[in-house]
Protein backbone atom coordinates (compact mmCIF):
# COMPACT_ATOMS: atom_id res chain seq x y z
CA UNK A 1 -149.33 -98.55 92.50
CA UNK A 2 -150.13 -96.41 95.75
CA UNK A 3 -150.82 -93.76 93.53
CA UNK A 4 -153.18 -95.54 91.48
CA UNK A 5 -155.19 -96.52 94.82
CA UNK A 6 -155.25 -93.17 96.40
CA UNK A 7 -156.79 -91.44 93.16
CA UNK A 8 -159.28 -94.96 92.59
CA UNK A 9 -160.65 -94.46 96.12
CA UNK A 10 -160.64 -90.33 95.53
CA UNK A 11 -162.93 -90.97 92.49
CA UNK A 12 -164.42 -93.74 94.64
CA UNK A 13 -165.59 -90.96 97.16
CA UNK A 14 -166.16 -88.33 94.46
CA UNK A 15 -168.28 -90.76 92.73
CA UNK A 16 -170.97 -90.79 95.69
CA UNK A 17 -170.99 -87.62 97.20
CA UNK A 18 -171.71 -86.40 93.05
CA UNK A 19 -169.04 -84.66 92.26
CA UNK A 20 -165.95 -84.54 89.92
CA UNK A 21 -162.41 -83.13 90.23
CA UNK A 22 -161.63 -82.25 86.26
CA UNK A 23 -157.93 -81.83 86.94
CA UNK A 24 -157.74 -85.09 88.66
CA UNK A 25 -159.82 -86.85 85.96
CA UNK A 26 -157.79 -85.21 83.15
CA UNK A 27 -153.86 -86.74 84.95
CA UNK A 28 -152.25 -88.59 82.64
CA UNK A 29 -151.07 -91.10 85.43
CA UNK A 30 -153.89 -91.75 87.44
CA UNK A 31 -156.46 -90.31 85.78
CA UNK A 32 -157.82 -93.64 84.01
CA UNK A 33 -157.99 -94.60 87.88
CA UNK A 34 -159.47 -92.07 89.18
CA UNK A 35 -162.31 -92.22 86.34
CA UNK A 36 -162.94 -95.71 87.11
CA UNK A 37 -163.52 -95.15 91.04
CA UNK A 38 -165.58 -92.13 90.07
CA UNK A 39 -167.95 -94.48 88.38
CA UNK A 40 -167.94 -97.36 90.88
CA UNK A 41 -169.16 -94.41 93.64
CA UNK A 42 -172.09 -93.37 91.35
CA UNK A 43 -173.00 -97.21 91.22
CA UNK A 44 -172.79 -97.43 93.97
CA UNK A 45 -174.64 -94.54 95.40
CA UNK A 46 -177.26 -95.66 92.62
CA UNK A 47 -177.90 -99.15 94.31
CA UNK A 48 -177.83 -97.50 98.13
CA UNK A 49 -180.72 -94.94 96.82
CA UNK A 50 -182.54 -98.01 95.19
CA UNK A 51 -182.47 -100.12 98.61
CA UNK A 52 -184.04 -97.06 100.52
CA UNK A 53 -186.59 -96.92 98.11
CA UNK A 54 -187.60 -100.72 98.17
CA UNK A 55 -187.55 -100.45 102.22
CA UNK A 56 -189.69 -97.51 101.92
CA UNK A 57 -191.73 -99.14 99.46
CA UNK A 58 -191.99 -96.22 96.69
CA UNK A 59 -192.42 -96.63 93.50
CA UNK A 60 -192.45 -93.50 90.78
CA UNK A 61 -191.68 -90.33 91.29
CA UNK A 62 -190.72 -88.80 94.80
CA UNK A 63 -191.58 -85.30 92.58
CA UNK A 64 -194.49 -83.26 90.88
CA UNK A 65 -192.51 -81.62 88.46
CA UNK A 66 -188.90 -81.19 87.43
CA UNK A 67 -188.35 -78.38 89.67
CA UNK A 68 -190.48 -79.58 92.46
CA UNK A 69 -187.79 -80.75 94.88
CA UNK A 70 -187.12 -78.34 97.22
């Protein structure tokens, strides 16, 4: 069970900062877990981005183009 927890909050963290650990993902013991916390931190990063936005009142685009955000 510990196991399960350290690789849900792993994915958890992974999840918002954008990134993925393949060999983590691919465990046959945890990975399920992992994969699971790995999407709760992209929703949750999702909704966190989506509050700034409503305080700072945008709406659209924050870009020109595609490649326009440097």
């Amino acid at each position: 069970m510990d196991d399960a927890l350290v690789a849900y909050n792993s994915g958890r963290l992974d999840g918002a900062a954008g990134c993925r650990d393949e060999q983590i993902a691919a465990d046959a013991e945890v990975g399920a877990d992992y994969r699971i916390g790995l999407l709760d931190g992209r929703i949750a990063a999702y909704h966190l981005i989506s509050e700034v936005r409503d305080i700072l009142g945008v709406t659209g685009s924050l870009f020109e183009g595609p490649d326009d955000f440097r």
